[in-house]
N, C-alpha and C. Protein backbone atom coordinates (compact mmCIF):
# COMPACT_ATOMS: atom_id res chain seq x y z
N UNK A 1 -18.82 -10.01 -25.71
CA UNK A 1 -17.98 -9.35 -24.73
C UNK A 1 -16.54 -9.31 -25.23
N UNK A 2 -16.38 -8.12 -24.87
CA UNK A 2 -14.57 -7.77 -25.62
C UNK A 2 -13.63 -8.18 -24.32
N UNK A 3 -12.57 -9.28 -25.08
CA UNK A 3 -11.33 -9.68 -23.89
C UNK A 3 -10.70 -8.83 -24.16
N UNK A 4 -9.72 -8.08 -22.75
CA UNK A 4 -8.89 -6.97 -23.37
C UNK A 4 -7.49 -7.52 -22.25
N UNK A 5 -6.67 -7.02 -22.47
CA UNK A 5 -5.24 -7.45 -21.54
C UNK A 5 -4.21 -6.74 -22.18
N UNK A 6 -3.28 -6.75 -20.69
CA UNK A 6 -2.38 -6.06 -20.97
C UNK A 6 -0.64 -7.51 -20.36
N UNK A 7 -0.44 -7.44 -21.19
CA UNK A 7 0.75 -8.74 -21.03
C UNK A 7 1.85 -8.33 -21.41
N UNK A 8 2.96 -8.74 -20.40
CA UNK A 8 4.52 -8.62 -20.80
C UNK A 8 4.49 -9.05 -22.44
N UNK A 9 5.81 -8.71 -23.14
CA UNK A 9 5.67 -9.60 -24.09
C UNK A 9 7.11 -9.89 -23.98
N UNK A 10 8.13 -10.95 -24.18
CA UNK A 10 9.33 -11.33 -23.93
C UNK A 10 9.97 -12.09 -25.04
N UNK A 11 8.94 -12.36 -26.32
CA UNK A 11 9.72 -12.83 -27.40
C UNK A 11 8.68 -12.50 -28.76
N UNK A 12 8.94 -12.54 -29.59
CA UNK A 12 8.05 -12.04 -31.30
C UNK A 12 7.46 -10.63 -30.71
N UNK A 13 8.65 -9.61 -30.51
CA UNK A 13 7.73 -7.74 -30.64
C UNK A 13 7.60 -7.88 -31.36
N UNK A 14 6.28 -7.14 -31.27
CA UNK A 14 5.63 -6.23 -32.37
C UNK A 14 5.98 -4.87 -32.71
N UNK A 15 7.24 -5.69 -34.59
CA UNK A 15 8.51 -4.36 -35.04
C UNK A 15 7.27 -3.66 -35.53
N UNK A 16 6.12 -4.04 -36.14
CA UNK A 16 6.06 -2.97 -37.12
C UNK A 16 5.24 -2.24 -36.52
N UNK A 17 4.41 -2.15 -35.10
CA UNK A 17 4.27 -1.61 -34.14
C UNK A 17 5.38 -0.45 -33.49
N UNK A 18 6.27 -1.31 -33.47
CA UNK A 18 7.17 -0.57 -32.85
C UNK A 18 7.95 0.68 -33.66
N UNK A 19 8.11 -0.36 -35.02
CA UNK A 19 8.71 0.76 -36.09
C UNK A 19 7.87 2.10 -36.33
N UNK A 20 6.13 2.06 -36.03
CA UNK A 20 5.45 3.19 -36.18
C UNK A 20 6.05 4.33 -35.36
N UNK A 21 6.48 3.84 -34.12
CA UNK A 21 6.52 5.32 -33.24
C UNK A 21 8.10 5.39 -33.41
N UNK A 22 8.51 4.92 -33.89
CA UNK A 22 10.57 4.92 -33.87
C UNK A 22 10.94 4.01 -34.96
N UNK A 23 11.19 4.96 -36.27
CA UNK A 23 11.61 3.99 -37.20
C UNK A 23 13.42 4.12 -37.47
N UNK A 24 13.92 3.69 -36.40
CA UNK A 24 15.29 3.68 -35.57
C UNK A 24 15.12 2.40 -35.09
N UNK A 25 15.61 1.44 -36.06
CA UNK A 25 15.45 -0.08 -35.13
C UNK A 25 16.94 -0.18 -34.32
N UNK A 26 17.61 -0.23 -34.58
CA UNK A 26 18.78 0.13 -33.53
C UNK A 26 18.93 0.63 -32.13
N UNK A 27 17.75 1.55 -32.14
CA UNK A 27 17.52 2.50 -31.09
C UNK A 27 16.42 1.64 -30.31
N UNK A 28 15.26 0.91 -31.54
CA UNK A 28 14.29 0.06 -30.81
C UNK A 28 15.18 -1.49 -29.92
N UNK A 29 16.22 -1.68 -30.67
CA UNK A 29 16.57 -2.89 -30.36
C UNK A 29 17.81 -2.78 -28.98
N UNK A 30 18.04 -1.30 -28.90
CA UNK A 30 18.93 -0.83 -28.18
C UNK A 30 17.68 -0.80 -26.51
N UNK A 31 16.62 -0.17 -26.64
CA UNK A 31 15.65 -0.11 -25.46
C UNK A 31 15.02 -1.20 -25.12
N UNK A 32 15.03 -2.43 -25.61
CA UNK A 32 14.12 -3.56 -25.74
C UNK A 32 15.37 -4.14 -25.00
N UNK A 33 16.34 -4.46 -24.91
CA UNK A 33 17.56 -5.02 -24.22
C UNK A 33 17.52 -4.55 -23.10
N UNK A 34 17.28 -3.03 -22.87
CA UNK A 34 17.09 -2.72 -21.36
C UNK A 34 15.73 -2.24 -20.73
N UNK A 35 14.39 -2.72 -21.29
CA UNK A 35 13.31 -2.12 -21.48
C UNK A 35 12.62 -3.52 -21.03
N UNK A 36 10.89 -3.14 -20.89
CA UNK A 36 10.48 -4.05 -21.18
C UNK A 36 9.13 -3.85 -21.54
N UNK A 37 8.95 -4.94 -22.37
CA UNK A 37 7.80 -4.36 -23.95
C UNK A 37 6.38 -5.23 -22.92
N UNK A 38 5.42 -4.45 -22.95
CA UNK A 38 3.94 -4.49 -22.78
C UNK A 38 3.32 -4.49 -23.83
N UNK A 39 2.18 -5.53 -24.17
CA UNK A 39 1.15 -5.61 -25.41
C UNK A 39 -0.09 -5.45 -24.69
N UNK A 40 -1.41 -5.09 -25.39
CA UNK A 40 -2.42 -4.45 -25.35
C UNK A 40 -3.21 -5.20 -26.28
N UNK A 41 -3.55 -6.68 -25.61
CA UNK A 41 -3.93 -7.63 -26.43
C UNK A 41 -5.97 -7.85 -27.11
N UNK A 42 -6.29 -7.66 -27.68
CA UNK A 42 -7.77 -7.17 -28.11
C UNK A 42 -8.41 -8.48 -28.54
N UNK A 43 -9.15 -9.59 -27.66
CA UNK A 43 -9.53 -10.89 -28.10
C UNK A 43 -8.36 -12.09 -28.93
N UNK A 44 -7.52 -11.28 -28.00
CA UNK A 44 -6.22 -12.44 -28.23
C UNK A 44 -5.46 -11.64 -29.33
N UNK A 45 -5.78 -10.56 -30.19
CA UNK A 45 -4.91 -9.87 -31.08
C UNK A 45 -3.95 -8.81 -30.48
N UNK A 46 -2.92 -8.51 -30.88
CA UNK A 46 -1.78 -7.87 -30.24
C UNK A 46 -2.29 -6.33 -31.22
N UNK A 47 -2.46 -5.36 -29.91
CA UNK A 47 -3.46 -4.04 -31.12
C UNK A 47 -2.40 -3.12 -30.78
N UNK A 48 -1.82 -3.21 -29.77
CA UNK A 48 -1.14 -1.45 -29.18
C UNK A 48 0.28 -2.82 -28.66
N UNK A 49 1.12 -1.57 -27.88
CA UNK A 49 2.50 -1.51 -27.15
C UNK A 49 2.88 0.14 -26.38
N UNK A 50 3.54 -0.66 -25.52
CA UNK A 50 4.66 0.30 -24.96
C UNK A 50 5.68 -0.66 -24.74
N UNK A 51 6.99 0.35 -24.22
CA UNK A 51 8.04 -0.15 -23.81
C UNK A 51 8.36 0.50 -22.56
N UNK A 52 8.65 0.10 -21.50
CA UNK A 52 8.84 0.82 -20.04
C UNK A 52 10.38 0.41 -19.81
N UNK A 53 11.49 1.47 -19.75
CA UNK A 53 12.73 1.44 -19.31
C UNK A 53 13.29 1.97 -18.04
N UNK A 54 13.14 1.68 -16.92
CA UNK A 54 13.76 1.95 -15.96
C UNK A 54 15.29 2.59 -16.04
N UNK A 55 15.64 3.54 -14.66
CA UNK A 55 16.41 4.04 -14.27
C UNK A 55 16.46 4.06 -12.54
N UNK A 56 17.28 3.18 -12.04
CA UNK A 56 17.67 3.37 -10.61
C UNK A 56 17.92 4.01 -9.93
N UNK A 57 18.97 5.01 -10.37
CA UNK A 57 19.68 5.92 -9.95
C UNK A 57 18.30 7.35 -9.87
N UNK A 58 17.66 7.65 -10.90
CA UNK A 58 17.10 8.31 -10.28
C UNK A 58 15.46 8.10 -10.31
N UNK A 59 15.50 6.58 -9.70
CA UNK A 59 14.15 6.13 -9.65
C UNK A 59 13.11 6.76 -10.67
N UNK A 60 13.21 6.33 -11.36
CA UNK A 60 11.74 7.13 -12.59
C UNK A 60 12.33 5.94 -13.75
N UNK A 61 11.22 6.00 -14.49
CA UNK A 61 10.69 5.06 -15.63
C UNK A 61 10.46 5.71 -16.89
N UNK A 62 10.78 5.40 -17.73
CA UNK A 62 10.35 6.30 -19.25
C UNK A 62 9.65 4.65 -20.32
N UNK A 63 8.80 5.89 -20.33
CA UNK A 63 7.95 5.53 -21.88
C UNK A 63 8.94 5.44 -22.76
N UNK A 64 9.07 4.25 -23.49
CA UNK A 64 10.07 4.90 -24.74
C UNK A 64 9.57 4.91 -25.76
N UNK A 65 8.38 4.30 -25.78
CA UNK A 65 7.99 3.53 -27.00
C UNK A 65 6.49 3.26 -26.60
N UNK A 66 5.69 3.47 -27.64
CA UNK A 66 4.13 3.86 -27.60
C UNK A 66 3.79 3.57 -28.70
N UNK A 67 2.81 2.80 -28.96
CA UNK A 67 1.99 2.78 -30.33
C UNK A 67 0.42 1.90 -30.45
N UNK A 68 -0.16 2.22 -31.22
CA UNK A 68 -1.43 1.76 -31.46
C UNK A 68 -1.69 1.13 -33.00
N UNK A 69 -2.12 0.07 -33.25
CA UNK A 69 -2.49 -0.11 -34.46
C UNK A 69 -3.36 0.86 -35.14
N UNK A 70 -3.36 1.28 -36.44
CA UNK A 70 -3.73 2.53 -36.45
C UNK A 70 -5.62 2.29 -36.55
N UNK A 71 -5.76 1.26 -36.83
CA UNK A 71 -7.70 0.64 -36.87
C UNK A 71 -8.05 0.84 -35.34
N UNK A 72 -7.26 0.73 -34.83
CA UNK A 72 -7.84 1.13 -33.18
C UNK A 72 -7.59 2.35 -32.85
N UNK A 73 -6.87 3.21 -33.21
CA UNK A 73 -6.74 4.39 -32.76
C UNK A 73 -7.45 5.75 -32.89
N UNK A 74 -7.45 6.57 -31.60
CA UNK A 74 -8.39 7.28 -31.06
C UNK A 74 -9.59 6.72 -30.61
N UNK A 75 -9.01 5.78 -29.76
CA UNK A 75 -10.61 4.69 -29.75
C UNK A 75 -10.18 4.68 -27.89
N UNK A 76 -8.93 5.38 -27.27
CA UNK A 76 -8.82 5.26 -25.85
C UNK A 76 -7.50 3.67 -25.81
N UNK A 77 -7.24 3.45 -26.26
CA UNK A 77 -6.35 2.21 -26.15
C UNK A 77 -5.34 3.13 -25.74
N UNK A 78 -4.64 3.90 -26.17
CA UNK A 78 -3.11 4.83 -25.58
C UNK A 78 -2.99 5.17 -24.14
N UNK A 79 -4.42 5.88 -24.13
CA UNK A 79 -4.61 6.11 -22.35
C UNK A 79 -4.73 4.93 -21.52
N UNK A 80 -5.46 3.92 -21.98
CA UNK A 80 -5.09 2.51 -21.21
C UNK A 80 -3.76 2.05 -21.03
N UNK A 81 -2.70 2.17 -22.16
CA UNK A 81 -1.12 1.77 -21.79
C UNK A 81 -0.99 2.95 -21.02
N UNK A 82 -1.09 4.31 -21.30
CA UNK A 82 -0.55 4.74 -20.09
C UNK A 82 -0.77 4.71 -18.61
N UNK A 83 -2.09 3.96 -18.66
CA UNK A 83 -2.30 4.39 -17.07
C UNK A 83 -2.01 3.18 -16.46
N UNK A 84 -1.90 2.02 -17.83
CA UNK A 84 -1.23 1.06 -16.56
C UNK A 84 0.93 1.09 -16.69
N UNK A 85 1.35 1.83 -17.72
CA UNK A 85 2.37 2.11 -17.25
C UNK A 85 2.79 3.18 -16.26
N UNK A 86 1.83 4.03 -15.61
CA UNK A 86 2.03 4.63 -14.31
C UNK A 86 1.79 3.81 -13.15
N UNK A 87 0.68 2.76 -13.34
CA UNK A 87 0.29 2.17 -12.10
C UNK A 87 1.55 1.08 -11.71
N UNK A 88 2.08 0.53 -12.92
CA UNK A 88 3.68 -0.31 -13.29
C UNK A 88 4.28 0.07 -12.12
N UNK A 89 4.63 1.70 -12.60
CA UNK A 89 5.51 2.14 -12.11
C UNK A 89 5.79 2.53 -11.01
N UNK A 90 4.50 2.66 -10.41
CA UNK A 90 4.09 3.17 -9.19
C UNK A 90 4.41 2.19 -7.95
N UNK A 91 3.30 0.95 -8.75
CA UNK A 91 3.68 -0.71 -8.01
C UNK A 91 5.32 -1.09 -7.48
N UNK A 92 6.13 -0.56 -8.68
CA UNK A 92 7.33 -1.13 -8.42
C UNK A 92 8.18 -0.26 -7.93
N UNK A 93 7.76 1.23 -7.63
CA UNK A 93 8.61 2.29 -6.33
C UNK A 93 8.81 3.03 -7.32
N UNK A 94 9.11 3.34 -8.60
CA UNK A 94 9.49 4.45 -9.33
C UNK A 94 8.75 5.81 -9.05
N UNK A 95 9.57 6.89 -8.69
CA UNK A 95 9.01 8.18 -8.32
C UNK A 95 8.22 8.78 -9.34
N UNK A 96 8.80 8.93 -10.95
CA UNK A 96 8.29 9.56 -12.03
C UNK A 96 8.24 8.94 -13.03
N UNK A 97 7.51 9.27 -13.91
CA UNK A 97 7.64 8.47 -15.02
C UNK A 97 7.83 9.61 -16.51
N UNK A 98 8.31 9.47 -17.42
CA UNK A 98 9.07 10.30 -18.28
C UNK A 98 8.73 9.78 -19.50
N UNK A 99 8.63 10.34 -20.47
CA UNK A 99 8.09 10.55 -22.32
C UNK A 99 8.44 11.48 -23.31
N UNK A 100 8.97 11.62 -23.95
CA UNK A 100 9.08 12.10 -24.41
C UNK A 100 8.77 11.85 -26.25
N UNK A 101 8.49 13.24 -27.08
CA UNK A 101 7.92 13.17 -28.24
C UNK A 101 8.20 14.11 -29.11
N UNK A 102 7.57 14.60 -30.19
CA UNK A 102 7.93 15.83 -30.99
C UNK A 102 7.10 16.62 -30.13
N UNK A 103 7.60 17.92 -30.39
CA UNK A 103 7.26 19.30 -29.94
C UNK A 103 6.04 19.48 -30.57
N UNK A 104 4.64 20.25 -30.08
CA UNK A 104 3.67 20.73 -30.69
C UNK A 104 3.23 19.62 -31.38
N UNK A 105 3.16 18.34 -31.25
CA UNK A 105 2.51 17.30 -32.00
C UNK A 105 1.19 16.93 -31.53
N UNK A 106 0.11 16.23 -32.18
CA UNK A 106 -0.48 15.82 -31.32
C UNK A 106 -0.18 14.80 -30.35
N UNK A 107 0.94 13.98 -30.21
CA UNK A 107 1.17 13.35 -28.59
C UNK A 107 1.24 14.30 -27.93
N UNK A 108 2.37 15.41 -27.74
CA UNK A 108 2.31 16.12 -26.63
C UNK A 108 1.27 16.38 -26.14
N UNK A 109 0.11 17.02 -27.09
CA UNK A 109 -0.89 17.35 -26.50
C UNK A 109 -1.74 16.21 -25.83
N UNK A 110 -1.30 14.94 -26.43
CA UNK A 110 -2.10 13.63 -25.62
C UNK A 110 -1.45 13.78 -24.34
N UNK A 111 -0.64 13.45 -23.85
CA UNK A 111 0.44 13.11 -23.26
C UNK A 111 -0.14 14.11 -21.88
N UNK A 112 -0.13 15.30 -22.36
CA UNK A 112 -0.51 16.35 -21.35
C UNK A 112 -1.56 16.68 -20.98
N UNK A 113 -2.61 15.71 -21.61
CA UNK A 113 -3.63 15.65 -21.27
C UNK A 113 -4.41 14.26 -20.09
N UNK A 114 -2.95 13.69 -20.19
CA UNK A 114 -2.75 12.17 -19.49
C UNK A 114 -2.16 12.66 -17.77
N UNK A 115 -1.48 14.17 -18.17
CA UNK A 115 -1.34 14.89 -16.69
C UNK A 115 -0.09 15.00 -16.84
N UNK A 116 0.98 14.44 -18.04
CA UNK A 116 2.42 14.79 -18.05
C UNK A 116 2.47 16.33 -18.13
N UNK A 117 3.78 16.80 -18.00
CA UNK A 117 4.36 18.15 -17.94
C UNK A 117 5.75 18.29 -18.29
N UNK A 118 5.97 19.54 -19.28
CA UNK A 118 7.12 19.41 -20.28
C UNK A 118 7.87 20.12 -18.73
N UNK A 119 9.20 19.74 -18.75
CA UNK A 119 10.26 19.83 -18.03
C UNK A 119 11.86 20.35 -19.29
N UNK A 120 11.94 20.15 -20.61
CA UNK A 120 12.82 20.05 -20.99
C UNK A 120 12.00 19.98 -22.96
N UNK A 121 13.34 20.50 -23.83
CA UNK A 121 12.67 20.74 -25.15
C UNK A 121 13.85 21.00 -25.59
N UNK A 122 14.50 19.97 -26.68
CA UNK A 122 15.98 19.39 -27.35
C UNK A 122 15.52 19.96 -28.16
N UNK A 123 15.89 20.93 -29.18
CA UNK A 123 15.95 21.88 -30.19
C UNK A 123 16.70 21.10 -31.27
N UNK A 124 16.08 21.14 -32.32
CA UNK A 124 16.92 20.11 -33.39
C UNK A 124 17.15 18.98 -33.17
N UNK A 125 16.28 18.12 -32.17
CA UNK A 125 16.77 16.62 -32.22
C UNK A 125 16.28 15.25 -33.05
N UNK A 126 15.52 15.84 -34.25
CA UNK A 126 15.17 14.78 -34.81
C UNK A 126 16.08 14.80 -36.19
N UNK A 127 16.76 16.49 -36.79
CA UNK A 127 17.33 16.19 -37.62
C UNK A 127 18.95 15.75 -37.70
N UNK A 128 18.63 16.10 -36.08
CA UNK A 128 20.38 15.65 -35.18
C UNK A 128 20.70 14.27 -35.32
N UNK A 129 19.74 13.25 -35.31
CA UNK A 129 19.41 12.35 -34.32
C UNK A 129 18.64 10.91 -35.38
N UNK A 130 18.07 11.47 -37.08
CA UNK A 130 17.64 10.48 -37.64
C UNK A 130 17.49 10.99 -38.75
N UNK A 131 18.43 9.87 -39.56
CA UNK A 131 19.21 10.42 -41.31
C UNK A 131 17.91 10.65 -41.93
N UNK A 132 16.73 10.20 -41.82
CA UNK A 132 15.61 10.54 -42.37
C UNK A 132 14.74 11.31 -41.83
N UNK A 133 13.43 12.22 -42.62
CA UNK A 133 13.28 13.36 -41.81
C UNK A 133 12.11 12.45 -40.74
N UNK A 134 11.29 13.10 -40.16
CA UNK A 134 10.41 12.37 -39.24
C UNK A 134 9.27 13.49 -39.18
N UNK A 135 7.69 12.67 -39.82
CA UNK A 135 6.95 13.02 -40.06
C UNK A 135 5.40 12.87 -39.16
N UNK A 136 4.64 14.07 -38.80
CA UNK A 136 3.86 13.57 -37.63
C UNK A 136 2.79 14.23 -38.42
N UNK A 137 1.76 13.75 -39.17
CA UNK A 137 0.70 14.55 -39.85
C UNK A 137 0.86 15.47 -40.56
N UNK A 138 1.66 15.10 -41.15
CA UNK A 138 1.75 16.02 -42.40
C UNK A 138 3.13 16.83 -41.76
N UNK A 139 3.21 16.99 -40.92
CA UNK A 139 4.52 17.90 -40.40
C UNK A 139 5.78 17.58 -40.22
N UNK A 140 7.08 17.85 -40.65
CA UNK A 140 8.27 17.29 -40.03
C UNK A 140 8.31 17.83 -38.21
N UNK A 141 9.11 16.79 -37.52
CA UNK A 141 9.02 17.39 -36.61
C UNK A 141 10.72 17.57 -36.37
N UNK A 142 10.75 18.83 -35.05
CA UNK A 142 12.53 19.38 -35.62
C UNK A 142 12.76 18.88 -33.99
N UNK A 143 11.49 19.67 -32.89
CA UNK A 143 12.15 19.58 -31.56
C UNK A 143 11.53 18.36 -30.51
N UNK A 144 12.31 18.10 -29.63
CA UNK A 144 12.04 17.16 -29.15
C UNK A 144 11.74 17.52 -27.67
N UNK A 145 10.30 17.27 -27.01
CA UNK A 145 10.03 17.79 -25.80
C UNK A 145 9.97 16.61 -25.04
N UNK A 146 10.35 16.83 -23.52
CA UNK A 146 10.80 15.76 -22.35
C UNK A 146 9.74 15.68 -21.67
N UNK A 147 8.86 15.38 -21.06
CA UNK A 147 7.68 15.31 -20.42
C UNK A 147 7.39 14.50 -19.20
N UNK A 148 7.11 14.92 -18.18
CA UNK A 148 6.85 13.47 -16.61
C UNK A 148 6.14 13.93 -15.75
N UNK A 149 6.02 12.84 -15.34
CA UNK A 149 4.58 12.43 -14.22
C UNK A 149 5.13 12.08 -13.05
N UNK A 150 4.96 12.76 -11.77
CA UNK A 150 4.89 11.78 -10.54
C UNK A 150 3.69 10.95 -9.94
N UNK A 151 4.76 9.37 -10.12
CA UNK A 151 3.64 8.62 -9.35
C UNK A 151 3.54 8.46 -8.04
């Protein structure tokens, strides 16, 4: 029988987890200060993450940060962080919850298949935004699409 859990994590993230979906540690270490990191623990092994960052002001929650070890992936572990970072969010009053990714990637198309909906699409924000280019299967990616859910 497979133990599976989903646990705060509050000290040793998982960077090179984290570095997969944002290799911007600055930016990771900048959301982790006001964020808070969830593990996706697989018989006690740490396999996946998110990071859930709140906003008060206009009640909604963003994904900032998403990743899967890549031996587990496409195996359904992503849709499990997301649906318990909607249920998170839901639990704790947040109206929407927000993600954003490259344009035309396959997340978006995960993402929107999870029931998000693009609202917004930053044109040039990855070469705006990170001295190195940023690569999603073979593709650079240029635009950056905004995506959310009401819970």
């Amino acid at each position: 029988m497979t133990d599976r859990q989903i646990k705060e994590v509050t000290r040793d993230y998982p960077l090179s987890l984290l570095l997969d979906a944002d290799p911007d540690i600055k930016k990771i270490e900048k959301y982790l200060n006001k964020g808070r990191c969830f593990g996706l623990f697989l018989n006690g092994v740490l396999i996946a993450e998110y990071v859930l960052k709140t906003n008060k002001k206009d009640k909604s929650a963003e994904i900032v940060n998403l990743a899967v070890a890549k031996e587990y992936r496409r195996q359904g572990y992503a849709r499990i962080l997301i649906k318990d970072a909607l249920a998170r969010s839901k639990e704790d009053g947040w109206k929407t919850v927000e993600i954003a990714t490259g344009k035309d990637s396959f997340q978006q198309k995960f993402y929107q298949s999870c029931g998000f909906e693009v609202y917004c699409v930053e044109e040039n924000y990855f070469p705006e935004h990170y001295s190195s280019p940023i690569i999603d299967e073979g593709v650079e990616l240029k635009d950056l699409v905004r995506m959310r859910i009401s819970v």
